[in-house]
Protein backbone atom coordinates (compact mmCIF):
# COMPACT_ATOMS: atom_id res chain seq x y z
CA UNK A 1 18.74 27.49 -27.88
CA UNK A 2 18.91 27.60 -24.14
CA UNK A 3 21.43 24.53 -23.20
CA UNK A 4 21.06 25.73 -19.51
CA UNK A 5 17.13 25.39 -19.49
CA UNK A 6 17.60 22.08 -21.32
CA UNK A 7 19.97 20.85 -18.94
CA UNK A 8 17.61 21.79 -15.91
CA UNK A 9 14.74 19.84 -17.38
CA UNK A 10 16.91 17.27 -17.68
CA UNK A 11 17.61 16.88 -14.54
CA UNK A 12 14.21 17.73 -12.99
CA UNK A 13 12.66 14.94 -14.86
CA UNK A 14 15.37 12.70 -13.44
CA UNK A 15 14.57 13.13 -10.13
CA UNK A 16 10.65 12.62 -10.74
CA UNK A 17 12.03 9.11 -12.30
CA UNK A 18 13.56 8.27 -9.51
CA UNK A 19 10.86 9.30 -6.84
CA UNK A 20 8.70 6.91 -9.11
CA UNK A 21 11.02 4.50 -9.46
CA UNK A 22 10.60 4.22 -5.53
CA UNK A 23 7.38 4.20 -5.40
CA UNK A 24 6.21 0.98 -8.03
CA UNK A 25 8.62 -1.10 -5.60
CA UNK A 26 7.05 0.34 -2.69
CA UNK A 27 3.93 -1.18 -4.07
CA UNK A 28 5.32 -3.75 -5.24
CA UNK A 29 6.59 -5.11 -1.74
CA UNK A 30 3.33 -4.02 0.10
CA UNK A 31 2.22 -6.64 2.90
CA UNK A 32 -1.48 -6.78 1.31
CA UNK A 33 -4.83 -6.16 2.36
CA UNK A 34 -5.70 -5.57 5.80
CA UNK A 35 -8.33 -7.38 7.49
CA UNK A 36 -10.83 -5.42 9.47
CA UNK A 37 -12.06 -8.10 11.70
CA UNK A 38 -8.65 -8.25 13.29
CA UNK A 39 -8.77 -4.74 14.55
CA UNK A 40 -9.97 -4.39 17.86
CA UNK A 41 -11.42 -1.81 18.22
CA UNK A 42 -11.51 -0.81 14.47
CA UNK A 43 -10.90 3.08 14.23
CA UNK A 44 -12.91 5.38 12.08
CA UNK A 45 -11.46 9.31 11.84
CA UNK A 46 -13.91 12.06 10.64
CA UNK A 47 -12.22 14.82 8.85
CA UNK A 48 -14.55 17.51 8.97
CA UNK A 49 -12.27 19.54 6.21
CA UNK A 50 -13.13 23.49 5.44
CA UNK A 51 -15.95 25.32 3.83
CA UNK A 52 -19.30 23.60 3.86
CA UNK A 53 -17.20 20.20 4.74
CA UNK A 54 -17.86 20.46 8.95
CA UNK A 55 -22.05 21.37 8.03
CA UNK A 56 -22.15 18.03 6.15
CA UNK A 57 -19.34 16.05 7.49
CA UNK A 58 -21.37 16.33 11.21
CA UNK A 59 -24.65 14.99 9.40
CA UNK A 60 -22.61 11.89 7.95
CA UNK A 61 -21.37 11.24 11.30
CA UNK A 62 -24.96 11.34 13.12
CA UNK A 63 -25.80 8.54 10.35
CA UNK A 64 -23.00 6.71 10.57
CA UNK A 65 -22.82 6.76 14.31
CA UNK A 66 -26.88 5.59 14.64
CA UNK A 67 -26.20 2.50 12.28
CA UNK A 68 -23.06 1.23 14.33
CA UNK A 69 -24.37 2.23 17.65
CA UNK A 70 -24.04 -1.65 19.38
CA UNK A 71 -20.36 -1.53 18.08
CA UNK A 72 -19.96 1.68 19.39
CA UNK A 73 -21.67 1.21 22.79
CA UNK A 74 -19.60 -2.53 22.84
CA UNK A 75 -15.83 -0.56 21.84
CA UNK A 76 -15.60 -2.87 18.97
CA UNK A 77 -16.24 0.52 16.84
CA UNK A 78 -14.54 3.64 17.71
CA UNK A 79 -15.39 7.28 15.55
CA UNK A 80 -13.19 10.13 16.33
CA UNK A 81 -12.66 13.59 14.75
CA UNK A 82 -9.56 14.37 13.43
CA UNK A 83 -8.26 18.48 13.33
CA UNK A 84 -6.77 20.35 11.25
CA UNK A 85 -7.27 19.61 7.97
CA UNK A 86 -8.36 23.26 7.22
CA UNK A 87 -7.46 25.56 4.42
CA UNK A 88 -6.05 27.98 7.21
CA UNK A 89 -4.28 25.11 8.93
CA UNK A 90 -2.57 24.08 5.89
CA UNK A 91 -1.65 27.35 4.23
CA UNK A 92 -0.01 28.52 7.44
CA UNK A 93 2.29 25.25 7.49
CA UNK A 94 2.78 25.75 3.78
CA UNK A 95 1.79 22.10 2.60
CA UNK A 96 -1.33 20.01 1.31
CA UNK A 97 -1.40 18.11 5.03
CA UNK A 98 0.49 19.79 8.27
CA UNK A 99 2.60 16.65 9.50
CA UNK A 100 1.11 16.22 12.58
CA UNK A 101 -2.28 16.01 10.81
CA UNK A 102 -0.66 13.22 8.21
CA UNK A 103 0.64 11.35 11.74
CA UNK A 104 -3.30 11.14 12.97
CA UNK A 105 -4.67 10.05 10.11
CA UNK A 106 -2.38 7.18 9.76
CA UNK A 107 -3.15 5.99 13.39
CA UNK A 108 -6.92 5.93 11.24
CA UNK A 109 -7.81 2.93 8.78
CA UNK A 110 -10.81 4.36 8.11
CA UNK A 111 -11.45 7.72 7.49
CA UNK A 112 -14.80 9.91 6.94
CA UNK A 113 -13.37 13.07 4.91
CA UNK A 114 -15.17 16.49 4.73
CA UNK A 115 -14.56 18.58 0.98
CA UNK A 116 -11.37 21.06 1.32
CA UNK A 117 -10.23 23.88 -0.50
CA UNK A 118 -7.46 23.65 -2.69
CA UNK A 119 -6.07 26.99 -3.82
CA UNK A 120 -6.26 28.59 -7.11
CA UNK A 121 -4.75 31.07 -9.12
CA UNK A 122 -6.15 34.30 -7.78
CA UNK A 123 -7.29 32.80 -4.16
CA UNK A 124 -5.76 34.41 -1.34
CA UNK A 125 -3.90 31.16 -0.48
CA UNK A 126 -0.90 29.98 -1.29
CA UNK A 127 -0.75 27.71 -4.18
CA UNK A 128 -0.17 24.14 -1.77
CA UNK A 129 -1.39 20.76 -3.48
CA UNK A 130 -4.63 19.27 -3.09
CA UNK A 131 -5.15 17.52 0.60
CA UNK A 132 -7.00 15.03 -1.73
CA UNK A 133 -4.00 14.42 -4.43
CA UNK A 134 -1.22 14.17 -1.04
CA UNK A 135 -3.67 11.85 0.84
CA UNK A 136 -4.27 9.37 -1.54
CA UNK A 137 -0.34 9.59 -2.28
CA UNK A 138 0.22 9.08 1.04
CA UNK A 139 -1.99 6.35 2.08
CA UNK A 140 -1.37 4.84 -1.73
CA UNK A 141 -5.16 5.04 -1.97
CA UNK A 142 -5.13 3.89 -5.13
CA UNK A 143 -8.67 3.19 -6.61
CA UNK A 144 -11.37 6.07 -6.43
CA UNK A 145 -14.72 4.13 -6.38
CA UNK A 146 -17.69 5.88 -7.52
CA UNK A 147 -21.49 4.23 -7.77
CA UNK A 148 -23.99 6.30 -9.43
CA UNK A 149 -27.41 4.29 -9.53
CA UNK A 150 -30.71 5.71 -10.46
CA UNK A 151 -33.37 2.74 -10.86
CA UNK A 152 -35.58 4.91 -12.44
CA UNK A 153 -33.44 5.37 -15.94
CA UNK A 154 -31.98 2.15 -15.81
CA UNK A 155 -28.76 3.21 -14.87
CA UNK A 156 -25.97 1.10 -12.17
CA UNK A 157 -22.60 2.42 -13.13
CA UNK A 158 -19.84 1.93 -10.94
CA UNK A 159 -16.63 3.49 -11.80
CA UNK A 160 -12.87 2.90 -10.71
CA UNK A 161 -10.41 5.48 -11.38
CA UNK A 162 -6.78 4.85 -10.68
CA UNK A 163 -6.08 7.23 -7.63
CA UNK A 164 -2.09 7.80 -7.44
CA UNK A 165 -0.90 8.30 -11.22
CA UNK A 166 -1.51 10.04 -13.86
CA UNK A 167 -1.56 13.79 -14.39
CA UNK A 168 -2.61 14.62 -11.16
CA UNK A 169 0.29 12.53 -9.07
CA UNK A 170 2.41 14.82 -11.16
CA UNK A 171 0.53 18.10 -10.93
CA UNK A 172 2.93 20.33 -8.78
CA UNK A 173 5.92 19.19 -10.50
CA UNK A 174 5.35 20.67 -13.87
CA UNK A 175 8.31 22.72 -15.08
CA UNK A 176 8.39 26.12 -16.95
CA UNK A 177 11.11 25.26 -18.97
CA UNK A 178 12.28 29.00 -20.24
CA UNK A 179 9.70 31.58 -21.11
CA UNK A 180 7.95 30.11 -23.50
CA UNK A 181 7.19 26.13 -23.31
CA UNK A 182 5.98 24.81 -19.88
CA UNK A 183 5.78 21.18 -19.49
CA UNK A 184 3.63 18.99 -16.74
CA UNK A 185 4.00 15.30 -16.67
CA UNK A 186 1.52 12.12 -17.26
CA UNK A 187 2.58 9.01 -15.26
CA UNK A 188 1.10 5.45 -15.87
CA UNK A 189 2.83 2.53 -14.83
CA UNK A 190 2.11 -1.22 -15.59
CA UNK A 191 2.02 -2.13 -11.60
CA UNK A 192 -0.65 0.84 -11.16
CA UNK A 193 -2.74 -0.04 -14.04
CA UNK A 194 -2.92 -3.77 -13.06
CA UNK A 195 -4.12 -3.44 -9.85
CA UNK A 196 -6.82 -0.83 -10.69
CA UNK A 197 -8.20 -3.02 -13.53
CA UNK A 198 -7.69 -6.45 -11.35
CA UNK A 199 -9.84 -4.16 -8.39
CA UNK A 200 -12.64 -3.23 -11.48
CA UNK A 201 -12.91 -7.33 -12.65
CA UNK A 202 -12.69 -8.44 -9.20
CA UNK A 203 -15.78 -6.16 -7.59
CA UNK A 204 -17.96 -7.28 -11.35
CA UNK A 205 -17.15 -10.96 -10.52
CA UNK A 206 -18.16 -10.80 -6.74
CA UNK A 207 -21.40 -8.63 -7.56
CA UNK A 208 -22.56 -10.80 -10.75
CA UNK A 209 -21.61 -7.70 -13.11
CA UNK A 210 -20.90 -9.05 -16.36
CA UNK A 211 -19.07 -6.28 -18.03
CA UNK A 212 -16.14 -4.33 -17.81
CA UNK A 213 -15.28 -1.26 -19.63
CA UNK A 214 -12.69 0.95 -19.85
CA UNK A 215 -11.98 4.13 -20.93
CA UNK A 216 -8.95 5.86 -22.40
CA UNK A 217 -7.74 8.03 -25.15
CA UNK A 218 -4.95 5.02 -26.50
CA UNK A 219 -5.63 6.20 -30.01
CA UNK A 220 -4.15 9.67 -29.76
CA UNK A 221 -2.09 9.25 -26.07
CA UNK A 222 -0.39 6.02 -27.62
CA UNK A 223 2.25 5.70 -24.76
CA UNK A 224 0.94 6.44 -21.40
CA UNK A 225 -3.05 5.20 -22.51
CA UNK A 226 -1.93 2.25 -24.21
CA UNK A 227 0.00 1.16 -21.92
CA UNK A 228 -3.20 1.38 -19.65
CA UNK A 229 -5.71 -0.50 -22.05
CA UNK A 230 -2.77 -2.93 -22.46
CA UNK A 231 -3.03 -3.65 -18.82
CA UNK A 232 -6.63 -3.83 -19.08
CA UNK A 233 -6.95 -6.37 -21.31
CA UNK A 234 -3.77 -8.66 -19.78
CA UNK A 235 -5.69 -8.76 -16.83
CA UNK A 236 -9.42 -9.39 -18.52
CA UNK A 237 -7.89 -12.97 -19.47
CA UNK A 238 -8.42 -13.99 -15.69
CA UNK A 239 -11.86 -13.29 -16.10
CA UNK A 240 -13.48 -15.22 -19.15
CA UNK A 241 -16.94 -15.08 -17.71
CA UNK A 242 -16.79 -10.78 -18.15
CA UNK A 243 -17.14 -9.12 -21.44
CA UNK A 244 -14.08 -6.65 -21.47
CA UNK A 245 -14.05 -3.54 -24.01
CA UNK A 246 -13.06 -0.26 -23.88
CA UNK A 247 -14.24 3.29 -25.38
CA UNK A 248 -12.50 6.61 -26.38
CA UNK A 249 -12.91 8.95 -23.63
CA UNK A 250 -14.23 11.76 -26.15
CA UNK A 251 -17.19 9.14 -27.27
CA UNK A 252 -17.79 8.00 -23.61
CA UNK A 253 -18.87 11.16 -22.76
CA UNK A 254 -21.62 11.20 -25.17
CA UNK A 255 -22.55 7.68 -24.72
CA UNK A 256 -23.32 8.24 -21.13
CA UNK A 257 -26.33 10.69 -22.37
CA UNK A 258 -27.11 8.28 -25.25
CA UNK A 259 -30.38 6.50 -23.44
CA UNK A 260 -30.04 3.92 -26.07
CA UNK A 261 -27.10 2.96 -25.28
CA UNK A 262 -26.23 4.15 -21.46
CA UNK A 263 -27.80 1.21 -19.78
CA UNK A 264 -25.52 -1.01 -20.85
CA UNK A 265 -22.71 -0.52 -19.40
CA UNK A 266 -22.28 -1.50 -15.50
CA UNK A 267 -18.23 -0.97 -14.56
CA UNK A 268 -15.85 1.37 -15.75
CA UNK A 269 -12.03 1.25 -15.05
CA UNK A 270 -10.28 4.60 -16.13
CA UNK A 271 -6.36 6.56 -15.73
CA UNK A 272 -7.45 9.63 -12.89
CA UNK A 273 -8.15 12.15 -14.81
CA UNK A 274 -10.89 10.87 -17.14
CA UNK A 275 -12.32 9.23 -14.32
CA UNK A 276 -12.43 12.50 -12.41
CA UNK A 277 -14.39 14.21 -15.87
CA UNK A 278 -16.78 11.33 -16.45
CA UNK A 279 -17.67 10.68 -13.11
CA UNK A 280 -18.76 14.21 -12.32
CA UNK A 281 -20.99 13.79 -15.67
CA UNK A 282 -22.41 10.64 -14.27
CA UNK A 283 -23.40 12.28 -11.22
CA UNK A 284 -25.27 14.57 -12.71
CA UNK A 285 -27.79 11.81 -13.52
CA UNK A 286 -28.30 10.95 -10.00
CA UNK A 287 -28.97 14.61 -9.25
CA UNK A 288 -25.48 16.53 -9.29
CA UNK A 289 -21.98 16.30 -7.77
CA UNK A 290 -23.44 16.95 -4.56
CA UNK A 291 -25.56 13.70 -4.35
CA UNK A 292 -22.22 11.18 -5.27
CA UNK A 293 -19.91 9.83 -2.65
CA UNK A 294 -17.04 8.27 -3.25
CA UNK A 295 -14.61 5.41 -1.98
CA UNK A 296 -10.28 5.72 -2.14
CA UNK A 297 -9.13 2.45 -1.42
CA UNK A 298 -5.73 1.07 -1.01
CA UNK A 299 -4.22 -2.22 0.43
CA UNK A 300 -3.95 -0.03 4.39
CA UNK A 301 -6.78 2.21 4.33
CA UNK A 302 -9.10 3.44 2.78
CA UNK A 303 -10.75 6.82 2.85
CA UNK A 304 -14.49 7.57 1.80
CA UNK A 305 -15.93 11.48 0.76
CA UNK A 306 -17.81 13.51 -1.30
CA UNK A 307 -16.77 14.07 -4.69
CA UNK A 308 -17.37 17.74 -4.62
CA UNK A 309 -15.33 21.29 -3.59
CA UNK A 310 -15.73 23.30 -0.27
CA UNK A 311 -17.90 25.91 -2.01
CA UNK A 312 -17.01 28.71 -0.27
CA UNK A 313 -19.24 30.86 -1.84
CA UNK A 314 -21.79 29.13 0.49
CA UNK A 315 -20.26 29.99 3.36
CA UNK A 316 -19.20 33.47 2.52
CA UNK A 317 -23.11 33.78 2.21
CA UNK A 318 -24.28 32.07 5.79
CA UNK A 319 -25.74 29.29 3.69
CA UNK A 320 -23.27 26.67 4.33
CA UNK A 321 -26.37 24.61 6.84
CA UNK A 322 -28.26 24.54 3.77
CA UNK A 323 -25.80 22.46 1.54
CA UNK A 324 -27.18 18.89 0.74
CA UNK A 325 -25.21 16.39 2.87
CA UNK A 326 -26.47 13.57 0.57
CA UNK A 327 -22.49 13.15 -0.88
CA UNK A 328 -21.15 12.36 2.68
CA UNK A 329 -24.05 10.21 3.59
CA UNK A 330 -23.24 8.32 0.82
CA UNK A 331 -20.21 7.81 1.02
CA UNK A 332 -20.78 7.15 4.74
CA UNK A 333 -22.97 3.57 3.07
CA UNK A 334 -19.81 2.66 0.76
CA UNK A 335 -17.54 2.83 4.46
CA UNK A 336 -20.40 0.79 5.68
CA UNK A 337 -20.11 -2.02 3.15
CA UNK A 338 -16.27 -1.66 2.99
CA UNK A 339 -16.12 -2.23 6.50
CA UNK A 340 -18.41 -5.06 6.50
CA UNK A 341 -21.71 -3.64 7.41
CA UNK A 342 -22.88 -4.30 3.51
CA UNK A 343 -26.91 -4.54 4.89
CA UNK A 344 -26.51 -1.17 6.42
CA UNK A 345 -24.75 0.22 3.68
CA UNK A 346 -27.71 -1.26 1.14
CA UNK A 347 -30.54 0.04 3.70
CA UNK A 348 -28.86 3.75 3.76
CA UNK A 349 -28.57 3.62 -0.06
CA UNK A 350 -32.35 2.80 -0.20
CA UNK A 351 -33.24 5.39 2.55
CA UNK A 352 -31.13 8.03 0.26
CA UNK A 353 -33.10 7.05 -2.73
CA UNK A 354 -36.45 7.61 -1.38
CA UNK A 355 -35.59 10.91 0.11
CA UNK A 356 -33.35 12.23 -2.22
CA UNK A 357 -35.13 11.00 -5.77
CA UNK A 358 -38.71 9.59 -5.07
CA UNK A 359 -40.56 11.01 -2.55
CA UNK A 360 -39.13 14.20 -2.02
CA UNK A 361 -40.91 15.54 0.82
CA UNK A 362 -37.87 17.50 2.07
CA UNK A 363 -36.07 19.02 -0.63
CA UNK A 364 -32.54 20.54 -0.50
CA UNK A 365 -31.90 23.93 -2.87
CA UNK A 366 -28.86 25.13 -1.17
CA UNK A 367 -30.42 27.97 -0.07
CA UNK A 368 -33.29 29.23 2.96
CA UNK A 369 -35.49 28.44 0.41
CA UNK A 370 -35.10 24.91 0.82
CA UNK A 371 -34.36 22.37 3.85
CA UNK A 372 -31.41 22.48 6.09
CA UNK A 373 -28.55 19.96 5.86
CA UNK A 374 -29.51 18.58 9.24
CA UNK A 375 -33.60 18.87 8.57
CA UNK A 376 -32.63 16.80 5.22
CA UNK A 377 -30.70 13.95 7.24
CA UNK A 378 -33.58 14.03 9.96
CA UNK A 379 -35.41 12.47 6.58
CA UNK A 380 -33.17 10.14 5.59
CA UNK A 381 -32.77 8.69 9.47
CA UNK A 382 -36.80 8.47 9.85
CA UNK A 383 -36.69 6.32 6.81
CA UNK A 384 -33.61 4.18 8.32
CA UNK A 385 -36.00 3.47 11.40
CA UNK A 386 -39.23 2.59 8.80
CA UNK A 387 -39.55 -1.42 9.27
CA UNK A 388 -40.85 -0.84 5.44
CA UNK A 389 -37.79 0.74 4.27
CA UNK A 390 -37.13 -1.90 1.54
CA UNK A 391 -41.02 -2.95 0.74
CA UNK A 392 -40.92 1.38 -0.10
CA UNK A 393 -37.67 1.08 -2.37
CA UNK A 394 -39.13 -1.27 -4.38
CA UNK A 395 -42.47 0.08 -4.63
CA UNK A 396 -40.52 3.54 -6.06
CA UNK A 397 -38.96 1.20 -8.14
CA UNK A 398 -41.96 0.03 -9.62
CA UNK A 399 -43.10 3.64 -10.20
């Protein structure tokens, strides 16, 4: 038996304990929410991010810019790009965000983010952490927000999944303990699962939901999951008017393709990585990961994106203007509503629909064969001018 290795664990897993330690009464002494309408002018950063991420970050912006253009011309609104959140950027400082990038974004309580790469084994970078994983670290986003609504199926899902613990806040300080046995970490805490199930309850009571579900694996991960459901349900007696239950991860997965059964359930609240697997399944409904956007809100900022990669493959093959911008324009409406702008928000959700699932006139394939990015959000902006924008969403509705 290797004492030495043992001893080095040891002592690597103290220091994570005490870098956590830190952190829950960080939270725990945070000032609160901020309040947009005291910002003057309220700041919005675009981070355009690598691979396809400037093609569809640009298209986001065009939208997002066109439905705040009398706070922009008035100064109340202000949208700026951020640099150098690139894969090249990064890898040549060695880290998941360069420090001067971290100190822009901060100056940012809103940000628009483009996908970025984060290295592999095999990839010709150096293996730095996700820019995702150290922003929402950083800016203790802490609840990943994810909508996936298709009328047409009867399905209106919306899903929190806690942002900042979990295996993922852990993921680049797993330990290869001696040759043989490598160890990574899982990290729920009772301040971080309260919050993200309080967030879940409170968004179903404000938008008349009247269920709450959430999703964990307590039967078999009995420590770190149970403490999680525990949570859950501790915080589900402030809300007697909301069914709370909660599913096995495993048979979640399956439910979600059960039609019998799917259109039942209306929030989820989930630890990061099952939210991160279901989610992506759930997209698939509304037409793929490239369709979904996605919120990260904390108490400071908040930071909306798409929920997919940089696909570089794209790029490598000049088709990067052909990728299908719908994630960033939707998560450009969920900034709009979190900003609140929710009629804008609603009206580019219904414009999105239209193009994107009902009438279809311009279709995106990812390739020549199919529309441009920009000839695609040309579509989706018509519709936003259409007086009969909402008199057409319900008409699609109807079939």
């Amino acid at each position: 038996m290797d004492h030495a290795a043992i001893r080095r664990a040891k002592e690597h897993f103290g220091r994570l304990l005490e870098t956590q330690m830190r952190r829950v009464e960080a939270v725990k002494s945070s000032p609160g929410w901020i309040d947009y309408r005291t910002l003057s002018p309220l700041k919005i950063g675009v981070l355009a991010g690598d691979g396809i991420g400037p093609f569809i970050a640009a298209q986001a912006r065009r939208v997002l810019e066109f439905l705040l253009r009398d706070e922009v011309r008035s100064g109340r609104i202000v949208i700026a790009d951020i640099e150098g959140l690139t894969i090249e950027n990064r890898a040549a400082h060695g880290c998941a965000i360069p420090p001067d990038v971290l100190e822009e974004i901060r100056k940012y309580p809103v940000t628009l983010k483009g996908p970025t790469t984060t290295p592999r084994q095999g990839d010709p970078w150096p293996n730095i952490e996700s820019s995702n994983v150290a922003m929402r670290r950083e800016l203790d986003l802490f609840a990943n927000v994810r909508p996936v609504r298709v009328p047409r199926l009867g399905i209106d899902w919306k899903f929190f999944r806690e942002n900042t613990e979990d295996l993922y806040a852990l993921g680049s300080n797993g330990l290869d303990v001696d040759a043989d046995i490598s160890i990574d970490f899982r990290l729920i805490t009772a301040t971080g699962a309260d919050r993200i199930c309080r967030l879940a309850f409170e968004d179903a009571r404000k938008n008349g939901r009247r269920r709450v579900t959430c999703v964990t694996k307590a039967n078999v991960v009995k420590t770190t999951d149970g403490r999680f459901l525990e949570s859950f349900y501790r915080v589900a007696r402030d809300y007697p008017e909301i069914d709370a239950d909660d599913w096995y991860i495993d048979i979640m997965t399956a439910k979600l393709i059960d039609e019998t059964r799917r259109r039942e359930f209306q929030v989820f609240v989930l630890p990061n990585l099952y939210g991160d697997i279901l989610t992506d399944e759930a997209a698939q409904f509304q037409g793929g990961v490239g369709t979904a956007g996605s919120a990260n809100i904390g108490q400071r900022y908040a930071m909306f994106e798409a929920i997919h990669g940089s696909a570089p493959r794209m790029v490598a093959e000049d088709r990067a203007a052909f990728a299908d911008p719908s994630s960033m324009i939707r998560a450009a409406a969920l900034l709009l509503g979190h900003i609140g702008f929710p009629r804008l928000g609603r009206d580019l959700e219904m414009a999105l629909d239209i193009a994107g699932q009902y009438e279809r006139k311009i279709v995106v394939t990812g390739r020549s064969t199919g529309a441009s990015g920009q000839a695609f959000t040309d579509y989706v902006m018509d519709w936003l001018r259409n007086p009969e924008l909402k008199d057409a969403w319900e008409a699609c509705l109807k079939g």
